[in-house]
N, C-alpha and C. Protein backbone atom coordinates (compact mmCIF):
# COMPACT_ATOMS: atom_id res chain seq x y z
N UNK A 1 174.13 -20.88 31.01
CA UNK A 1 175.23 -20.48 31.88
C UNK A 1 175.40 -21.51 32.99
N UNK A 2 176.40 -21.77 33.27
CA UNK A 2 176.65 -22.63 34.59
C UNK A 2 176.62 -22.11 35.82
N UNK A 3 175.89 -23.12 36.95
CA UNK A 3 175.19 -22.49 37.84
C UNK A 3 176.21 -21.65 38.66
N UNK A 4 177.63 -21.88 39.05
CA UNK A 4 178.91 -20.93 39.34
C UNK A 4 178.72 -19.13 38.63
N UNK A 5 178.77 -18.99 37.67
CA UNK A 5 178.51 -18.18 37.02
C UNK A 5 177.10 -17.12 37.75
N UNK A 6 176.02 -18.13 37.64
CA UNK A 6 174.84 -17.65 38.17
C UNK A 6 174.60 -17.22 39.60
N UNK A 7 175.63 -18.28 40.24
CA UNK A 7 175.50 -18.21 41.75
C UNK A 7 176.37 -16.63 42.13
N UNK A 8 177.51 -16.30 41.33
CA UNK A 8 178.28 -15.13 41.80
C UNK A 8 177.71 -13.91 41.56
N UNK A 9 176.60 -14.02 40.36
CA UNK A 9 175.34 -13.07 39.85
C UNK A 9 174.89 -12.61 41.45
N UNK A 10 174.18 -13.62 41.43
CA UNK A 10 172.78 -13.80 42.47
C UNK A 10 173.70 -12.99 43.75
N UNK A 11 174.86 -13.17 44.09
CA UNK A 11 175.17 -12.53 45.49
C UNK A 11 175.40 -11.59 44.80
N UNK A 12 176.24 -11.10 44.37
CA UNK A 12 176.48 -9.51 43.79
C UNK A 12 175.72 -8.79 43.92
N UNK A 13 174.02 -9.24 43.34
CA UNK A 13 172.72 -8.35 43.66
C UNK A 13 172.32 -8.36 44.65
N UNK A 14 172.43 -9.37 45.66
CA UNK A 14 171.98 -9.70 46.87
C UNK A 14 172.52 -8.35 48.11
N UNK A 15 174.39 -8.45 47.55
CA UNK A 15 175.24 -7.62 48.20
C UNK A 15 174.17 -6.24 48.07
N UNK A 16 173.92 -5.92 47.27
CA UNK A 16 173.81 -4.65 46.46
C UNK A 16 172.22 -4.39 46.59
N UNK A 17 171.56 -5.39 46.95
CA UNK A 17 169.79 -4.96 47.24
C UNK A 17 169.65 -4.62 48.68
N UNK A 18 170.42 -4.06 49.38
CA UNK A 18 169.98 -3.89 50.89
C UNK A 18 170.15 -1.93 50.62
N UNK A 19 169.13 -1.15 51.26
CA UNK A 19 168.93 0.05 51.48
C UNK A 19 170.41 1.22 51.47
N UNK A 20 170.66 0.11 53.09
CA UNK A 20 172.18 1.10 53.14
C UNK A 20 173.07 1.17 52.46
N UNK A 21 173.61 -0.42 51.65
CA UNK A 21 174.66 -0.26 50.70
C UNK A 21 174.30 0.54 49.90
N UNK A 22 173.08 0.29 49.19
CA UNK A 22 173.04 1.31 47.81
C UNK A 22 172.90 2.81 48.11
N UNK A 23 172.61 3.15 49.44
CA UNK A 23 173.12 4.24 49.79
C UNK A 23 175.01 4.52 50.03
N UNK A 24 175.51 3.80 50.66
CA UNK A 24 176.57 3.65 50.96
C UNK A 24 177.29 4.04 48.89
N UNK A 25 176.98 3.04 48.20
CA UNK A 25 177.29 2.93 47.13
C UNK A 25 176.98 4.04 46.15
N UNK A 26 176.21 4.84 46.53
CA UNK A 26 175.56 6.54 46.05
C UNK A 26 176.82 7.37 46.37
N UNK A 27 176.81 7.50 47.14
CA UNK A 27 177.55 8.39 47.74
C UNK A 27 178.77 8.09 47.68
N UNK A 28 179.56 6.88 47.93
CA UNK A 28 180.72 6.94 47.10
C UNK A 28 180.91 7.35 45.80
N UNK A 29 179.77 6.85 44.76
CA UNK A 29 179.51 7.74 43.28
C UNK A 29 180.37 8.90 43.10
N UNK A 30 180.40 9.57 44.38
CA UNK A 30 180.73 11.12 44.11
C UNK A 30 182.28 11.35 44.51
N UNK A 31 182.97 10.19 45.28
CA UNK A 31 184.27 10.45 45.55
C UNK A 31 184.68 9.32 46.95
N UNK A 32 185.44 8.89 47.29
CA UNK A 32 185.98 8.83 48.42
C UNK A 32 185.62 9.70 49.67
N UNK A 33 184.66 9.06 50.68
CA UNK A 33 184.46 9.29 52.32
C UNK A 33 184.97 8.39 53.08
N UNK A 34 184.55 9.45 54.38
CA UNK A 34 185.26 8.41 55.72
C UNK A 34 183.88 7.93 56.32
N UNK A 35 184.09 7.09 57.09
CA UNK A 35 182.71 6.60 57.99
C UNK A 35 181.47 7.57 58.06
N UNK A 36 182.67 9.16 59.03
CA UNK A 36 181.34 9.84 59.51
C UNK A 36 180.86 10.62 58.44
N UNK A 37 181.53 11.17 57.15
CA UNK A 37 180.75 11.37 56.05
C UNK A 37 179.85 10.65 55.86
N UNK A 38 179.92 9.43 55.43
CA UNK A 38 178.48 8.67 55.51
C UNK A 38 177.59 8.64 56.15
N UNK A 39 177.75 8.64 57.47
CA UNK A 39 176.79 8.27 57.94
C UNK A 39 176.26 9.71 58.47
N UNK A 40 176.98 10.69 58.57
CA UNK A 40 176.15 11.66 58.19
C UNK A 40 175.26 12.06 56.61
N UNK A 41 175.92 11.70 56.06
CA UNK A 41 175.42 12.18 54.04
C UNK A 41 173.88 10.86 54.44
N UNK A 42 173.43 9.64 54.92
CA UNK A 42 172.80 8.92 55.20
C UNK A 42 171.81 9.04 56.23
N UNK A 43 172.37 9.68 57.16
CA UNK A 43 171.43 10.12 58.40
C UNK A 43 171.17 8.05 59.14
N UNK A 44 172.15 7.95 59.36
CA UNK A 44 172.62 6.69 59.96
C UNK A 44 173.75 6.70 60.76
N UNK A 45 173.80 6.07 61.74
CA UNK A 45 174.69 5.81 62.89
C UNK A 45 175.69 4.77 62.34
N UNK A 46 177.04 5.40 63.05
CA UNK A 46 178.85 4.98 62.32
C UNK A 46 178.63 3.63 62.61
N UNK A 47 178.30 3.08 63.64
CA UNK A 47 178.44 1.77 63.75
C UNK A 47 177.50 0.49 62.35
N UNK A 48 176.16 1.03 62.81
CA UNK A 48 175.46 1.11 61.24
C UNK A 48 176.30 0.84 60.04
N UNK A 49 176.86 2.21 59.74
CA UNK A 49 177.83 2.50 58.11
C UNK A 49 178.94 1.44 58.73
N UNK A 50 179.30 1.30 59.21
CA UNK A 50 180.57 0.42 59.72
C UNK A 50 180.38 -0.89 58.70
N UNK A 51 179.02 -1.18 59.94
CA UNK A 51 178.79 -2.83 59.30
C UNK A 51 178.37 -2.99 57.68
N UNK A 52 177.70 -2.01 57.37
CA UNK A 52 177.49 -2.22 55.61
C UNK A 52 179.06 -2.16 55.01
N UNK A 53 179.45 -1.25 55.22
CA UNK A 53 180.83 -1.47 54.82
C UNK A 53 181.66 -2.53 55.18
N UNK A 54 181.48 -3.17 56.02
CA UNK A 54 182.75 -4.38 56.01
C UNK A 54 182.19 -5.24 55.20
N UNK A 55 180.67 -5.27 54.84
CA UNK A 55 179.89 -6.15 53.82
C UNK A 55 180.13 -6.01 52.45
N UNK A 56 180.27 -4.75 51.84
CA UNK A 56 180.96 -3.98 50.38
C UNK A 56 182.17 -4.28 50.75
N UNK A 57 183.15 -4.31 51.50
CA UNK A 57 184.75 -4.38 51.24
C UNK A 57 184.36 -6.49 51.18
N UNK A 58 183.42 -6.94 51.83
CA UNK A 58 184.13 -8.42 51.90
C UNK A 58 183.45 -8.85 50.41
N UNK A 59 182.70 -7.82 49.72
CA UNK A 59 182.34 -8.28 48.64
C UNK A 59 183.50 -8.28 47.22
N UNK A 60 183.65 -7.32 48.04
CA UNK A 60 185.17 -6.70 46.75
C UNK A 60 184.73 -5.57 46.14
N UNK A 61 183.60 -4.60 46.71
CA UNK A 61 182.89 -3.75 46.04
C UNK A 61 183.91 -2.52 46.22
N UNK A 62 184.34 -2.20 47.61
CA UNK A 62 185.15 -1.18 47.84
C UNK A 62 186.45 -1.13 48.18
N UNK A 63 187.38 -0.08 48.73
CA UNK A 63 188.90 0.00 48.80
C UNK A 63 188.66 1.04 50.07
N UNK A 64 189.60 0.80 50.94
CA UNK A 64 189.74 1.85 51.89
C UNK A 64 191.45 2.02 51.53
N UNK A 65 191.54 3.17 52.51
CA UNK A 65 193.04 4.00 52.87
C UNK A 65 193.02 4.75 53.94
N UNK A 66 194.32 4.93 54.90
CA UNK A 66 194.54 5.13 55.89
C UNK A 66 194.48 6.74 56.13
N UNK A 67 194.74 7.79 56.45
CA UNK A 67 194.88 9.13 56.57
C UNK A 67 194.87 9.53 57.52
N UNK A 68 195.69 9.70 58.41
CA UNK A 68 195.85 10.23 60.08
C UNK A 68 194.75 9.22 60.38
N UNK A 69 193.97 10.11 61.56
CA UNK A 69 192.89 8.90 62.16
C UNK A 69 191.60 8.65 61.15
N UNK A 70 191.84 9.34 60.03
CA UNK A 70 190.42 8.41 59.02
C UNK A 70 190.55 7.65 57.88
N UNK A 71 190.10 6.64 58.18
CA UNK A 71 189.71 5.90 56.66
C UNK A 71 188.90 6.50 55.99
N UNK A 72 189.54 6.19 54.72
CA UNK A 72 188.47 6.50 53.67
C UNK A 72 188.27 5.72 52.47
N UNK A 73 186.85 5.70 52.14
CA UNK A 73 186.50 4.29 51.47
C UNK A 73 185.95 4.63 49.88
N UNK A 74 186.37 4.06 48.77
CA UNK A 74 185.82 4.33 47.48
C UNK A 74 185.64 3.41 46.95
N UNK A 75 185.19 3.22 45.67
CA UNK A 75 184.48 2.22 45.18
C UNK A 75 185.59 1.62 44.04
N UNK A 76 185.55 0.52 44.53
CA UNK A 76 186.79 -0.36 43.37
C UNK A 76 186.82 0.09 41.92
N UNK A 77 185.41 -0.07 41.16
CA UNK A 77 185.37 -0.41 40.21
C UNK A 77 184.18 0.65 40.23
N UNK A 78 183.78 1.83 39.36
CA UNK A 78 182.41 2.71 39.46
C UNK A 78 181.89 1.96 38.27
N UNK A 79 182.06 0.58 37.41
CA UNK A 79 180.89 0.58 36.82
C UNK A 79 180.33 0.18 37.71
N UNK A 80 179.86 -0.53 38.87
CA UNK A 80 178.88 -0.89 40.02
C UNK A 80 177.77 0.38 39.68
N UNK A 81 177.63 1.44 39.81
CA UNK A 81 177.06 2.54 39.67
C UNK A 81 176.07 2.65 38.61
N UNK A 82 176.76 1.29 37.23
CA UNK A 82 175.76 1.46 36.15
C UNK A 82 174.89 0.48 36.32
N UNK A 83 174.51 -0.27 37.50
CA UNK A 83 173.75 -0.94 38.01
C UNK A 83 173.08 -0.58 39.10
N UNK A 84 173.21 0.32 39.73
CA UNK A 84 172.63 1.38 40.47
C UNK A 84 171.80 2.39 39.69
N UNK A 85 172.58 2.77 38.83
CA UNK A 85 171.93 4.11 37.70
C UNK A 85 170.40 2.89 36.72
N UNK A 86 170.48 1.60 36.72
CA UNK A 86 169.72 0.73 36.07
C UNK A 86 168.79 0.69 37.18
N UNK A 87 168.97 0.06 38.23
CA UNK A 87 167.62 -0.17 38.78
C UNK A 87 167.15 0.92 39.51
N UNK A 88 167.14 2.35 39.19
CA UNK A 88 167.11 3.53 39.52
C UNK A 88 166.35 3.71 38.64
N UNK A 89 166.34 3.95 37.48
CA UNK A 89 165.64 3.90 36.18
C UNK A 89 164.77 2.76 35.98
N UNK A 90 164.83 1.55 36.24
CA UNK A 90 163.48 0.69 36.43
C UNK A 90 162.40 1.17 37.69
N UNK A 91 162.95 1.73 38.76
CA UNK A 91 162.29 2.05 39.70
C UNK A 91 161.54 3.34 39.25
N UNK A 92 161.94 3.75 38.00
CA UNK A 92 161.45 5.42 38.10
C UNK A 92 161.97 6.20 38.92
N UNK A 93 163.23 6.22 39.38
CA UNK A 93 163.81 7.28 40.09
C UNK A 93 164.34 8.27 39.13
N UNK A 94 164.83 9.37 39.49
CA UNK A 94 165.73 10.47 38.69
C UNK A 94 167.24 9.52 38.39
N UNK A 95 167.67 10.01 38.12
CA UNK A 95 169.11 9.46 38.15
C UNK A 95 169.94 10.37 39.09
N UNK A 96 170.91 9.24 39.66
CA UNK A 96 172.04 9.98 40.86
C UNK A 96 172.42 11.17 40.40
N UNK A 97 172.89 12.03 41.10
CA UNK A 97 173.86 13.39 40.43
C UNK A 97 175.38 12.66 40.85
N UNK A 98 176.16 12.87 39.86
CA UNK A 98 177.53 12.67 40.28
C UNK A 98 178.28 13.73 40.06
N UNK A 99 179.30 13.87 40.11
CA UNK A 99 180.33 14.43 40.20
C UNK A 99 181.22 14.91 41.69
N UNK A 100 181.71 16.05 42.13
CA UNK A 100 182.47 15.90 43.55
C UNK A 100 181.86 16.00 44.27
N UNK A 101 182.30 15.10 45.27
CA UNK A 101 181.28 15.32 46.87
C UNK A 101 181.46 16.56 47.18
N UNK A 102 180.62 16.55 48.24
CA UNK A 102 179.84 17.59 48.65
C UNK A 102 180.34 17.54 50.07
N UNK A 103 180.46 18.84 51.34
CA UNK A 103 180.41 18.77 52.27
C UNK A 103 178.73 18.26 53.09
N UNK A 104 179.21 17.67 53.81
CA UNK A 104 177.85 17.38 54.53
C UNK A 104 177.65 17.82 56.41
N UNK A 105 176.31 18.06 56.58
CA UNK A 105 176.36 18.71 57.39
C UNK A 105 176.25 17.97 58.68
N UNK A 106 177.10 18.04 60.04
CA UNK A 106 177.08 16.76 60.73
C UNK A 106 178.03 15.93 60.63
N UNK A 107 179.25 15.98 59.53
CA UNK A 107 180.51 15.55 59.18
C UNK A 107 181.49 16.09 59.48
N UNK A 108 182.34 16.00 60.68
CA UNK A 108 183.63 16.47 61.15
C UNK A 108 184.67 16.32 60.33
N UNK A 109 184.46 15.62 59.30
CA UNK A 109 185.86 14.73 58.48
C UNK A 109 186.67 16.47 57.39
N UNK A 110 187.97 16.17 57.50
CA UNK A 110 188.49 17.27 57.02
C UNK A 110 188.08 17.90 55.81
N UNK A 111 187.63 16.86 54.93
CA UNK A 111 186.45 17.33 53.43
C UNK A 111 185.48 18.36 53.74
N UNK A 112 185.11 17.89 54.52
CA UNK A 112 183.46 18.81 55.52
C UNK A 112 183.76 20.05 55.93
N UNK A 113 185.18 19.97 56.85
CA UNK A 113 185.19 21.69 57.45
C UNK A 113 185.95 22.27 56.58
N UNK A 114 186.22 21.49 55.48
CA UNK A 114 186.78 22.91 53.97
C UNK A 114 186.20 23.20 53.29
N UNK A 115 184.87 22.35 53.49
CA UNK A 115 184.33 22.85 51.92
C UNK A 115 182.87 23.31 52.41
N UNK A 116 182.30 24.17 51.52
CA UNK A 116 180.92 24.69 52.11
C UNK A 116 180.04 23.58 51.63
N UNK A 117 178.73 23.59 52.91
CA UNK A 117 177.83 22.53 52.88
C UNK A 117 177.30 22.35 52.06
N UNK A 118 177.01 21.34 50.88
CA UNK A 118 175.39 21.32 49.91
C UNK A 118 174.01 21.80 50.38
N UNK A 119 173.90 20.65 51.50
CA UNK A 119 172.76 21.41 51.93
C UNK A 119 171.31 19.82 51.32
N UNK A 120 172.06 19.01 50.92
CA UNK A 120 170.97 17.88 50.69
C UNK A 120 171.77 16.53 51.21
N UNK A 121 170.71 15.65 51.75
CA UNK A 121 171.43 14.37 51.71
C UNK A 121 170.99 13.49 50.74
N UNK A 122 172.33 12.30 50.66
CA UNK A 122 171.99 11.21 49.72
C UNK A 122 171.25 10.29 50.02
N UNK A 123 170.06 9.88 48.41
CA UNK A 123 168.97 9.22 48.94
C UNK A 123 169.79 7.52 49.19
C-alpha cells in the first residue's frame, strides 16, 4: 500500500483511540445528541465534550444540526461503529447495546425531559 493510504489509516485510529471520542462515538451509536446529553450520558464536562467533538467533526467522523438553541451531533457514516464493535471484542468487552437513545439523567436537552430515564451511563 502506499504510504498516503497508510498515513490516512494511522489518523483515523489515532482520531478514534482517545477515551472520550470512543465514548462520544458510543453514544452517538444510539442516535443523534446535543452537547449536554453527552456529557451527561459520559459524566464529563460540556466544555470537555465540546473539544472531542470539534476533533470527530474536523475528522469527518460526525454531522451536527441546528434546533432552537441545540445542536445536535450524529455520526456521518455508523460503519465507524464496526470498528468500535472490533476493538471492543479484541478487548473482551460485551458488545455496545444499540438501538434508541435513552434519556439520561442530568440532561436538560428536550429528548431527556420526554422520555423516561434508562438509568445507566455509556461506557
Amino acid at each position: 500500500m502506499p504510504g498516503g493510504e497508510i498515513g490516512r489509516q494511522a489518523t483515523l485510529l489515532r482520531t478514534l483511540s482517545h477515551p472520550g471520542r470512543l465514548g462520544i462515538v458510543a453514544v452517538l451509536g444510539r442516535g443523534e445528541a446535543c452537547v449536554c446529553h453527552l456529557a451527561a450520558a459520559l459524566g464529563r464536562s460540556q466544555p470537555y465534550v465540546s473539544q472531542q467533538l470539534a476533533i470527530l467533526r474536523a475528522a469527518g467522523f460526525i454531522t451536527s444540526r441546528r434546533e432552537g438553541t441545540f445542536t445536535y451531533y450524529a455520526l456521518r457514516d455508523y460503519a465507524v461503529l464496526g470498528i468500535v464493535d472490533l476493538a471492543d471484542r479484541l478487548a473482551g468487552n460485551p458488545p455496545l447495546s444499540r438501538g434508541q437513545p435513552a434519556a439520561v439523567s442530568g440532561c436538560e436537552c428536550p429528548a431527556c425531559r420526554l422520555a423516561p430515564v434508562e438509568g445507566h451511563r455509556a461506557q
